[in-house]
Structures are given as structure tokens and as C-alpha cells.
C-alpha atoms as a PDB file:
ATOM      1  CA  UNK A   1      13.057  23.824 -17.891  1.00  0.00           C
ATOM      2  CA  UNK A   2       9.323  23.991 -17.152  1.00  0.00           C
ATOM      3  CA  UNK A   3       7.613  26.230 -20.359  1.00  0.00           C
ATOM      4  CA  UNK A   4      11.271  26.351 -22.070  1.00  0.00           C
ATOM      5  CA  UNK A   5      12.544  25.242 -25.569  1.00  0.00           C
ATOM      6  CA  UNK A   6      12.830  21.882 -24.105  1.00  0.00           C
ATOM      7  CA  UNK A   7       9.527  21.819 -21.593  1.00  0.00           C
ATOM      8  CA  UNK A   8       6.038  21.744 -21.743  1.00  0.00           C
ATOM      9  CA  UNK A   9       5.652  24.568 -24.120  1.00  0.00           C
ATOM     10  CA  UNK A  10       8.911  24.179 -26.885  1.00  0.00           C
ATOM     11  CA  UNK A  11       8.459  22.670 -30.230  1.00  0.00           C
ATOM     12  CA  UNK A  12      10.768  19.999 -29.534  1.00  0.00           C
ATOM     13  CA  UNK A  13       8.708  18.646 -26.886  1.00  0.00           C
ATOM     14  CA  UNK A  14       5.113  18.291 -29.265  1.00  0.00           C
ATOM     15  CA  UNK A  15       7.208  16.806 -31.604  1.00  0.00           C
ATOM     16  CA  UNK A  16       8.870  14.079 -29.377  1.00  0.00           C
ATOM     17  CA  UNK A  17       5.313  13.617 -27.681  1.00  0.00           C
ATOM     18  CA  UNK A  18       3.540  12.986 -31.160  1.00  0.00           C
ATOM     19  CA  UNK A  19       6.696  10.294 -32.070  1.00  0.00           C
ATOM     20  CA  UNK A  20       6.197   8.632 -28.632  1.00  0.00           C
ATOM     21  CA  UNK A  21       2.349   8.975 -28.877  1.00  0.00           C
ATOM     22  CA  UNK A  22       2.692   6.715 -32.782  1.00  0.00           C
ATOM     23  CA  UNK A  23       5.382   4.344 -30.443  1.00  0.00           C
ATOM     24  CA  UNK A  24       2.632   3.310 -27.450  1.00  0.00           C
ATOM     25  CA  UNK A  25      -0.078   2.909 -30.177  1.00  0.00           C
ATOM     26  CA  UNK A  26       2.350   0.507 -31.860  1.00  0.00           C
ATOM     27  CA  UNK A  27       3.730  -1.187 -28.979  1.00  0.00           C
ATOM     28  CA  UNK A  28      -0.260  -1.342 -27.618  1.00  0.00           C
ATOM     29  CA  UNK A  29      -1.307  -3.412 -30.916  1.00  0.00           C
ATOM     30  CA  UNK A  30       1.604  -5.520 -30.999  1.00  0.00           C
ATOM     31  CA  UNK A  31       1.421  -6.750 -27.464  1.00  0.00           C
ATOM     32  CA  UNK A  32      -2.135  -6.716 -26.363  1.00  0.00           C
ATOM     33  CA  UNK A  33      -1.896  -9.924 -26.717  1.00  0.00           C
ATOM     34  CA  UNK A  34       0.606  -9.844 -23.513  1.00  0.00           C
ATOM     35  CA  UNK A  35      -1.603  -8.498 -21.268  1.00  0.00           C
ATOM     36  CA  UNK A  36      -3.590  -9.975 -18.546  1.00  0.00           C
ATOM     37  CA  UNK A  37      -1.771 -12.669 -15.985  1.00  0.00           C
ATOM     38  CA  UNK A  38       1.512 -12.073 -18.392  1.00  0.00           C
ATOM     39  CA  UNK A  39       1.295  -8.314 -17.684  1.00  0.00           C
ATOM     40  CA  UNK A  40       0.404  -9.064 -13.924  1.00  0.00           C
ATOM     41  CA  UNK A  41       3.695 -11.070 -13.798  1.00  0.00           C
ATOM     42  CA  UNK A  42       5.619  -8.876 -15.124  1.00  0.00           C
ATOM     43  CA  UNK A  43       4.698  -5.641 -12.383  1.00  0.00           C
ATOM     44  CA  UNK A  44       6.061  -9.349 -10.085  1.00  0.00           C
ATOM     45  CA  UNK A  45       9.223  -9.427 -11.619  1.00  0.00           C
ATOM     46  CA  UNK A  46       9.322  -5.423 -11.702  1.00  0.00           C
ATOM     47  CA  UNK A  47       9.464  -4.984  -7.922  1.00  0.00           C
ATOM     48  CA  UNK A  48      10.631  -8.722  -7.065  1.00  0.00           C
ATOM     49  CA  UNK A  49      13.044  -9.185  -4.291  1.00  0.00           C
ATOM     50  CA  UNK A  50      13.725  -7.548  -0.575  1.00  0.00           C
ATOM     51  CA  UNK A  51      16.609  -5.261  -1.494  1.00  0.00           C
ATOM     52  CA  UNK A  52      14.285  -2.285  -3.297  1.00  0.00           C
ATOM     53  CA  UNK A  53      11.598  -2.261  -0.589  1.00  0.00           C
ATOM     54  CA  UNK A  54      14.124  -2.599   2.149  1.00  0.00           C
ATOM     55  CA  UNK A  55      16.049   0.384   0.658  1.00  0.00           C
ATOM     56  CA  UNK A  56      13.220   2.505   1.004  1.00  0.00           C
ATOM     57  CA  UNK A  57      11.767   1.516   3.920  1.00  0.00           C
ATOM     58  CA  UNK A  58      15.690   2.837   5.658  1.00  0.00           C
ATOM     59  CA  UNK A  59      15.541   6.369   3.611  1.00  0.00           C
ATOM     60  CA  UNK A  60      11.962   6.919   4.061  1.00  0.00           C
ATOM     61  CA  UNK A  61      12.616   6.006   7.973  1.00  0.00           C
ATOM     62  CA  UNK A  62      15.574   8.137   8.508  1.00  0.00           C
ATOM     63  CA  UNK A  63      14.389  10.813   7.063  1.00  0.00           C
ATOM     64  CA  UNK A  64      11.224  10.755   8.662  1.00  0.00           C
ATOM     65  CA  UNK A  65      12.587  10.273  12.174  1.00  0.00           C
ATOM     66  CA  UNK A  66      14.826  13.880  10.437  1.00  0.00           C
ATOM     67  CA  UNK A  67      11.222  15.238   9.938  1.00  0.00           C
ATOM     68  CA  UNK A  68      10.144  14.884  13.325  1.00  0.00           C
ATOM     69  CA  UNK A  69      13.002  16.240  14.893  1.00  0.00           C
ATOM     70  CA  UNK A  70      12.571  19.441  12.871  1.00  0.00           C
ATOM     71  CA  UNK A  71       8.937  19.470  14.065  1.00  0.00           C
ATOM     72  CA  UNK A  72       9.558  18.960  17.980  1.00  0.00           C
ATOM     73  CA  UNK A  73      12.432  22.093  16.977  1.00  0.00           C
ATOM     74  CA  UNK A  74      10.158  24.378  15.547  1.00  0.00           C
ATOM     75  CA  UNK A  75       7.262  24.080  18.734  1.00  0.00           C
ATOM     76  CA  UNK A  76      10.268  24.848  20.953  1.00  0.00           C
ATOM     77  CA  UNK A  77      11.328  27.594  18.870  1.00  0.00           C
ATOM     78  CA  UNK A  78       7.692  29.204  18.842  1.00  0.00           C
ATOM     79  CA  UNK A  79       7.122  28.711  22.488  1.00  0.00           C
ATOM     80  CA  UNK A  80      10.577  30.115  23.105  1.00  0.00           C
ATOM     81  CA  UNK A  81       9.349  33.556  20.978  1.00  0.00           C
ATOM     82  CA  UNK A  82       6.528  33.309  22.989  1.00  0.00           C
ATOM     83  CA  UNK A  83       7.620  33.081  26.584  1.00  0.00           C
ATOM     84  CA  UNK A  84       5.461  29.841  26.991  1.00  0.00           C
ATOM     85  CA  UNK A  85       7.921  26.825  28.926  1.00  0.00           C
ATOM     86  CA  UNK A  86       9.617  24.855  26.723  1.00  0.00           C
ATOM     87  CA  UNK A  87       7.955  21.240  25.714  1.00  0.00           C
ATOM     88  CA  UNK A  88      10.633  18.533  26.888  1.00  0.00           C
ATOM     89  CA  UNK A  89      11.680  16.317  23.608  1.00  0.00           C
ATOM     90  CA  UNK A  90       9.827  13.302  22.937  1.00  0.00           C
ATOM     91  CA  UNK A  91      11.756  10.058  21.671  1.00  0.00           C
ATOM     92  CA  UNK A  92       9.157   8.287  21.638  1.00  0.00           C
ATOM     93  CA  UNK A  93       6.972  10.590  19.208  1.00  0.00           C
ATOM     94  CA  UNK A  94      10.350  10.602  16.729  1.00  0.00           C
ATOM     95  CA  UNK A  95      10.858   6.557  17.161  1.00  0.00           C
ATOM     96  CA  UNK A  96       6.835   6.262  15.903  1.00  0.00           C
ATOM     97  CA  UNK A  97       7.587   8.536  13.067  1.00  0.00           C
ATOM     98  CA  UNK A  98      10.361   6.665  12.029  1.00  0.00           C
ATOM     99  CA  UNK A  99       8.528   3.627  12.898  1.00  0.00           C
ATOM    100  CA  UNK A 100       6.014   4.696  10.395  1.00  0.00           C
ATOM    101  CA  UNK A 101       8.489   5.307   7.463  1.00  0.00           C
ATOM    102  CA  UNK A 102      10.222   2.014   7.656  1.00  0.00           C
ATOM    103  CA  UNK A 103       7.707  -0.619   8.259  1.00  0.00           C
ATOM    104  CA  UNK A 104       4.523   1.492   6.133  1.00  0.00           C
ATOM    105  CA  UNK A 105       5.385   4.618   3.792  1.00  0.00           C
ATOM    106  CA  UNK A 106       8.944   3.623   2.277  1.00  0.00           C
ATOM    107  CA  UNK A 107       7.701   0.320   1.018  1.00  0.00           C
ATOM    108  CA  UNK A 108       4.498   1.594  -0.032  1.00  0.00           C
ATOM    109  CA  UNK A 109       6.218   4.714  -2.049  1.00  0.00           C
ATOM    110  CA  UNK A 110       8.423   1.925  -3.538  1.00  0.00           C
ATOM    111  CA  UNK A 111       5.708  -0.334  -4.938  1.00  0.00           C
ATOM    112  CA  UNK A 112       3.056   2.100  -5.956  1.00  0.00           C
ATOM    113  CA  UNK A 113       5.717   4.386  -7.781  1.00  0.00           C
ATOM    114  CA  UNK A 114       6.950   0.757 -10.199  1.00  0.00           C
ATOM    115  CA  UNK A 115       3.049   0.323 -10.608  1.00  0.00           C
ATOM    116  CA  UNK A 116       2.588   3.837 -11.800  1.00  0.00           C
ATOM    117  CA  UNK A 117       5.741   2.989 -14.072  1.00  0.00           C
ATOM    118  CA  UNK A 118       4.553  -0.316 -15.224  1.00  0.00           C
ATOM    119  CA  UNK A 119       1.247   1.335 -15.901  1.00  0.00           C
ATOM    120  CA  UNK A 120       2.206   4.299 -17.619  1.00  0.00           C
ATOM    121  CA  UNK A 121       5.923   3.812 -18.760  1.00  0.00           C
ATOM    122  CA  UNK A 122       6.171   6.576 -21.428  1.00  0.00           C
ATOM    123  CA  UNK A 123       6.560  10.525 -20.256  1.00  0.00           C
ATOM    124  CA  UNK A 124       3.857  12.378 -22.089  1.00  0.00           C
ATOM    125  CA  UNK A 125       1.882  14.953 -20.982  1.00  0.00           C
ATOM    126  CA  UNK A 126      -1.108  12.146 -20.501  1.00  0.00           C
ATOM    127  CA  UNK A 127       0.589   9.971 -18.185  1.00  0.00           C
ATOM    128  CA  UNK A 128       2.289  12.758 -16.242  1.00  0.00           C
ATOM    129  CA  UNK A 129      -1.121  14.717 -15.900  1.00  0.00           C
ATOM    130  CA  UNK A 130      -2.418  11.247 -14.400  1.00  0.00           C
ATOM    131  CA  UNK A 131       0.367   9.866 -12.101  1.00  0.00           C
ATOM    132  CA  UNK A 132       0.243  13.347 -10.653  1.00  0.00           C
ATOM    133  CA  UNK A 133      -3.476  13.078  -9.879  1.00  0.00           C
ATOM    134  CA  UNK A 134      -3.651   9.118  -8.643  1.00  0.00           C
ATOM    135  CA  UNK A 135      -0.636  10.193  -6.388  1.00  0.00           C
ATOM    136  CA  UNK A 136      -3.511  13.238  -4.270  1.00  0.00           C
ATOM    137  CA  UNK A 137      -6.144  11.466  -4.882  1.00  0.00           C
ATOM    138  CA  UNK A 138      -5.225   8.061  -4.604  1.00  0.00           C
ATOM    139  CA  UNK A 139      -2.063   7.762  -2.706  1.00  0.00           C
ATOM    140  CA  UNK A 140      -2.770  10.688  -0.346  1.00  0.00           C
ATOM    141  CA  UNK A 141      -6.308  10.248   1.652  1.00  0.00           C
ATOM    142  CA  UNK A 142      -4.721   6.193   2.440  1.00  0.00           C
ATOM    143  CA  UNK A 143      -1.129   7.663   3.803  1.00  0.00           C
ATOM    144  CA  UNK A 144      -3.173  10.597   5.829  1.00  0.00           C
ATOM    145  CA  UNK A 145      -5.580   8.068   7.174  1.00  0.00           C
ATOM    146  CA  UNK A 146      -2.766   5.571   7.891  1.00  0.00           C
ATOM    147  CA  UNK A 147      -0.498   8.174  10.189  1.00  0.00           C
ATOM    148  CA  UNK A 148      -3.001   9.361  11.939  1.00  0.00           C
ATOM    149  CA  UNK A 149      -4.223   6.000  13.026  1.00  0.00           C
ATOM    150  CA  UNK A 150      -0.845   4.753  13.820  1.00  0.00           C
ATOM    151  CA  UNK A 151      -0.300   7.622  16.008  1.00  0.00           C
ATOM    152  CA  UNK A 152      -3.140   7.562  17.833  1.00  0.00           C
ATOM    153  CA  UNK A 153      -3.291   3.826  18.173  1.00  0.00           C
ATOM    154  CA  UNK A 154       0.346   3.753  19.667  1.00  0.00           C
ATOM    155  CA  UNK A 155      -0.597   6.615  21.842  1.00  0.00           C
ATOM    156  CA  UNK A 156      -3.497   4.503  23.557  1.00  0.00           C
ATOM    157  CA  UNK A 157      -5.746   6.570  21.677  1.00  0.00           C
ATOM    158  CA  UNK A 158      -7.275   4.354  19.011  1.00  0.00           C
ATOM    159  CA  UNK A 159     -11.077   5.414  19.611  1.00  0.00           C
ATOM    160  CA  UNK A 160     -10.189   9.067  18.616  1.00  0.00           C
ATOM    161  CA  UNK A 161      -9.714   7.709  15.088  1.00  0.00           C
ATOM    162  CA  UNK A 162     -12.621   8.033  13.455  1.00  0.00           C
ATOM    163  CA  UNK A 163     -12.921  11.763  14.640  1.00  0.00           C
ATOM    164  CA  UNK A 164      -9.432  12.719  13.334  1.00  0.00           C
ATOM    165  CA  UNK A 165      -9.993  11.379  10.209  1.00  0.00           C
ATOM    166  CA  UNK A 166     -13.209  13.130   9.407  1.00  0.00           C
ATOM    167  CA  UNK A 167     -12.243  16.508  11.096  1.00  0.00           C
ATOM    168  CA  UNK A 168      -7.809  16.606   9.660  1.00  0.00           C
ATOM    169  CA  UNK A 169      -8.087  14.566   6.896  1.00  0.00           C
ATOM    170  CA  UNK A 170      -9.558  17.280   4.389  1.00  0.00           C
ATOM    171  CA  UNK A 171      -7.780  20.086   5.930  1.00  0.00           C
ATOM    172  CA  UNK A 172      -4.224  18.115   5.696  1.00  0.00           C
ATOM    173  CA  UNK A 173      -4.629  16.935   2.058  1.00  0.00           C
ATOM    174  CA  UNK A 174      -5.523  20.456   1.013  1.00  0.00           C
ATOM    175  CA  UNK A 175      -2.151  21.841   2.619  1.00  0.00           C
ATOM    176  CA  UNK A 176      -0.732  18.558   0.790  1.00  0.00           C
ATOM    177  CA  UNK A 177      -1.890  19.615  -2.638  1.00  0.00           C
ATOM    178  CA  UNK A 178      -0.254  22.691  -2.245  1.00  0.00           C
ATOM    179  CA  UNK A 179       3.097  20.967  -1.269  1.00  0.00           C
ATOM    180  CA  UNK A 180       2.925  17.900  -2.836  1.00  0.00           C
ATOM    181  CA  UNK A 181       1.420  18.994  -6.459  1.00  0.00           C
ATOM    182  CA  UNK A 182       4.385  20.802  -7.909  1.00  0.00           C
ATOM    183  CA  UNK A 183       7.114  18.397  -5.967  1.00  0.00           C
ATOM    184  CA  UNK A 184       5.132  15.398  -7.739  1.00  0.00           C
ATOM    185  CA  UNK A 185       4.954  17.315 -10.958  1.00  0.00           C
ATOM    186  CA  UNK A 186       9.112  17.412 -10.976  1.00  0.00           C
ATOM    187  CA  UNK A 187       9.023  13.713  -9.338  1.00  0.00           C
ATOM    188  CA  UNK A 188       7.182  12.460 -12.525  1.00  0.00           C
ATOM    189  CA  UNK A 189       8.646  14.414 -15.096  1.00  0.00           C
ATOM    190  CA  UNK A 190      12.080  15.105 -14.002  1.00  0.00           C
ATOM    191  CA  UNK A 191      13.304  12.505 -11.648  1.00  0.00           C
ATOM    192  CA  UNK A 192      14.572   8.821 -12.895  1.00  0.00           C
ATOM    193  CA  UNK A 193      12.649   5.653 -11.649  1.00  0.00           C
ATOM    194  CA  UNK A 194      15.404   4.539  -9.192  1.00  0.00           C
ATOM    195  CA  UNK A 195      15.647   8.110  -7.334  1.00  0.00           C
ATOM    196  CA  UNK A 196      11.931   8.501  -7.125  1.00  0.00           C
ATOM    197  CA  UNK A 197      11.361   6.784  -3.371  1.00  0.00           C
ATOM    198  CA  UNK A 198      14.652   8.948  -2.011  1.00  0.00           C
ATOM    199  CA  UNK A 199      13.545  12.356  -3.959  1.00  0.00           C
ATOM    200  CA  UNK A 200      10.112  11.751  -2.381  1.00  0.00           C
ATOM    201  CA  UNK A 201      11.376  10.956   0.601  1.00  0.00           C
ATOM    202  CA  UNK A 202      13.617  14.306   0.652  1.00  0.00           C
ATOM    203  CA  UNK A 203      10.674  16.266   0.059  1.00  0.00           C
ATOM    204  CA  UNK A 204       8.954  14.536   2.780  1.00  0.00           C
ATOM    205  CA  UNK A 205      11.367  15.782   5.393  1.00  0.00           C
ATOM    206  CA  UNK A 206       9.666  19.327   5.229  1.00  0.00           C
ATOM    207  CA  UNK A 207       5.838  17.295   5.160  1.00  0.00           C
ATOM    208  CA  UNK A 208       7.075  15.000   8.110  1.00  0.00           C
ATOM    209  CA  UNK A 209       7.356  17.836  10.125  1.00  0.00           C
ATOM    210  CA  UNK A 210       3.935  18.722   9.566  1.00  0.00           C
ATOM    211  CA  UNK A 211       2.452  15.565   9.180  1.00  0.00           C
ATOM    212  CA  UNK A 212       4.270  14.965  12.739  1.00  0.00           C
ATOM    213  CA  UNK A 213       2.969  18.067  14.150  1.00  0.00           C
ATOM    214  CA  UNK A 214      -1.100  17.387  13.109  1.00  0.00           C
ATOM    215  CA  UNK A 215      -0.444  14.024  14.245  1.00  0.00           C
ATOM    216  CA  UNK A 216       0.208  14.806  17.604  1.00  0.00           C
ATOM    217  CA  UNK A 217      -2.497  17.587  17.913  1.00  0.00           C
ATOM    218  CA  UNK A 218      -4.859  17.013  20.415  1.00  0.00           C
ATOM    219  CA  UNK A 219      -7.940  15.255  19.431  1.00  0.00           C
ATOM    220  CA  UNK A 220     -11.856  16.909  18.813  1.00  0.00           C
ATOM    221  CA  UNK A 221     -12.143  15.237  22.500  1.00  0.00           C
ATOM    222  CA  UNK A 222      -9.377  16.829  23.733  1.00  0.00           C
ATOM    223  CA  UNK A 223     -10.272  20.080  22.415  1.00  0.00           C
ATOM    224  CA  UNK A 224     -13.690  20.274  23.716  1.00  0.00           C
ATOM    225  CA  UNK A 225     -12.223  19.256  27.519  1.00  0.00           C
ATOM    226  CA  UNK A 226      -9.859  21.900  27.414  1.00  0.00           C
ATOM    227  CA  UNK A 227     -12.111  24.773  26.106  1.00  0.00           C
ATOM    228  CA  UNK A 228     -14.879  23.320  28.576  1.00  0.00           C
ATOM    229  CA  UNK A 229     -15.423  25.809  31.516  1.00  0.00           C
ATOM    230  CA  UNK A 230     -14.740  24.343  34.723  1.00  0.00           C
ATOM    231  CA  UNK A 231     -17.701  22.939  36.487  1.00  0.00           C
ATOM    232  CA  UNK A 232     -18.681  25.244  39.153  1.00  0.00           C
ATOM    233  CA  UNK A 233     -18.889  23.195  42.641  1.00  0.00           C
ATOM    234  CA  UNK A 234     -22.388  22.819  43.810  1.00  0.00           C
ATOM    235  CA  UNK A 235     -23.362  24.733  46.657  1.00  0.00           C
ATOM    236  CA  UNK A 236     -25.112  23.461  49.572  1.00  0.00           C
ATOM    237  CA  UNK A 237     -28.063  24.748  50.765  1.00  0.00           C
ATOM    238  CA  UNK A 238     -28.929  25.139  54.774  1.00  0.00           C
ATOM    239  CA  UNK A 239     -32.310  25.714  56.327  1.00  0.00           C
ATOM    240  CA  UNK A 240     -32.680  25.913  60.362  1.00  0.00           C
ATOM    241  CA  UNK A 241     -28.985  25.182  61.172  1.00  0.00           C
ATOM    242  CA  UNK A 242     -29.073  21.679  59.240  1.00  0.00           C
ATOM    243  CA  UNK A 243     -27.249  21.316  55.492  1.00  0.00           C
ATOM    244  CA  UNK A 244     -28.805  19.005  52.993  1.00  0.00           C
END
């Protein structure tokens, strides 16, 4: 589809963009006079009730509880191939996963993806190029930060926050660009409003997994402990017959 006839590169495309481009300019003049606390309502009524958020909050934990699963499957699979003892499953790391997309991520996918809609309702090249960009650059450095600080604060390890943030956060939303980028592009341009959370959410099964596994890395601290040598024991010295 993509560069096709019909996609970003076919006549048919320019032409419906220019017709839709004259549509928003006239829709913009005739209800600018609608905006403000009338537009603010209606984004209300938009994602008013408990059913949507509820929804998503289920899929988005499900399949995140899925994602973990297929982490803690893939370590056991490596340190099968590598002779290294097999890492016992851990419940409780798949219940805080799934913890996570319930209560945080599937609500928050459900109301930021209506506000994107409500603020940019008509597919054109504009809006597409933008949702795509407020989604990395936006949506992505407040999910990263949020996982990793509900991991480590349910792990008892809320003071290695601030150091996982500055030293994964960059490195995880670069891998995320590479992942997310083209699955938002088709999200936004190819994907109806309704099946945008569960699409998402799909695609999130494969970024779970990794999101699960940097998660559960050990922290800076951590790292320096283990790499630290062993102290050596201090040795006592004797002079005539008597140790000090």
C-alpha cells in the first residue's frame, strides 16, 4: 500500500489530501468559534465512560503478562544454548508486568490515542507525520520512565531509580524508535480508531518482552558490585611472637 497508486506516492492520494486540506480550512473557519471549554468538553464526551478504558486496560494487561512470559522463555532458551543453569520462572515478575498494563499503559494508550484523534481528526500526511512524532517523543520517554520505576519500586528497589532512568532510558527509546516508528506509522495511517489500543497492544507483545527484560536488568549499583574484585582479607602482621 505504502508508495502505491493508493499510498503516499499515487495521484489519488495528493488529490484526496488537497480536497481534505480545502475541508479542515473550512470546517476551521466555521467552528473556531467552538473551540475553547466547548472543544475541551467535547475530548470529555469523546472518551466518557468506564467501558473504553476498562477494555484496554484487560488487552493491554493480558498481553503484557503474554510479553513477559516470552521474555522469561527466551533467557531460558539462551542459557540453555549456553550451558549456564536454568533461571527458575518468576510469577511475580509476569503478575507486575501485567500489573503494569492494566492499571497504567492500557488506559493511558486509550486516552492519549482519542486526544491525538480529537486533535488531529483528518489523515493527511501533516497529522500522520505529527501523531507519529508526539507518540516517541511524547508518549515514549513518560511510559519508559514509568516501567522502570514501577519495577524497581515493587522490587524494593526504588532508590535505583534515578540511575536507571538516566543510564536505560536513551538506550531503550532508541531500540523503540526502531520498533515502534514504522508499527506507529501503520497504527496512524492504516488502523481504525477503535482497534488502535488492541493493534498497539499486539505489537507490544514483542516490546513487552524487552521492555520486561531491561526492566529486570540489574541496576548501575548492581553492576559495579558484581564486576568489583573481591576485597583481599587483610593480613596480620607479627613482630616477636605477638600479632597486632
Amino acid at each position: 500500500m505504502i508508495g502505491g497508486a493508493g499510498g503516499w506516492g499515487g495521484r489519488p492520494y495528493l488529490g484526496r489530501l488537497r480536497r481534505e486540506h480545502r475541508n479542515v480550512r473550512r470546517s476551521s473557519s466555521s467552528s473556531s468559534s467552538g473551540a475553547g471549554p466547548s472543544g475541551r468538553a467535547s475530548y470529555l464526551e469523546k472518551v466518557a465512560g468506564w467501558e473504553g478504558p476498562l477494555k484496554a486496560g484487560l488487552t493491554s494487561g493480558a498481553l503484557s503478562a503474554v510479553g513477559d512470559l516470552l521474555a522469561q522463555a527466551l533467557i531460558s532458551q539462551a542459557a540453555s544454548r549456553e550451558g549456564s543453569p536454568l533461571p527458575a520462572y518468576d510469577p511475580l515478575r509476569t503478575a507486575r508486568m501485567a500489573g503494569y498494563g492494566f492499571s497504567w499503559y492500557g488506559p493511558c494508550q486509550y486516552y492519549w490515542y482519542n486526544l491525538l484523534d480529537w486533535l488531529m481528526p483528518v489523515k493527511n500526511t501533516t497529522n500522520f507525520l505529527s501523531k507519529v512524532a508526539a507518540n516517541q517523543l511524547i508518549l515514549a520517554p513518560i511510559t519508559l520512565s514509568t516501567v522502570f520505576s514501577y519495577n524497581l519500586a515493587l522490587m524494593g528497589k526504588a532508590e535505583a531509580i534515578p540511575n536507571k532512568i538516566r543510564d536505560d532510558l536513551w538506550p531503550t527509546m532508541q531500540n523503540g524508535w526502531k520498533f515502534w516508528i514504522p508499527a506507529a506509522s501503520l497504527n496512524f495511517y492504516c488502523v481504525p480508531l477503535k482497534y488502535q489500543v488492541l493493534y498497539m497492544s499486539a505489537c507490544g507483545v514483542l516490546w513487552t518482552a524487552y521492555l520486561s527484560y531491561t526492566s529486570n536488568m540489574p541496576t548501575p549499583s548492581e553492576k559495579a558490585a558484581a564486576a568489583a574484585p573481591a576485597a583481599a582479607p587483610v593480613k596480620k602482621s607479627c613482630c616477636s611472637g605477638k600479632c597486632k
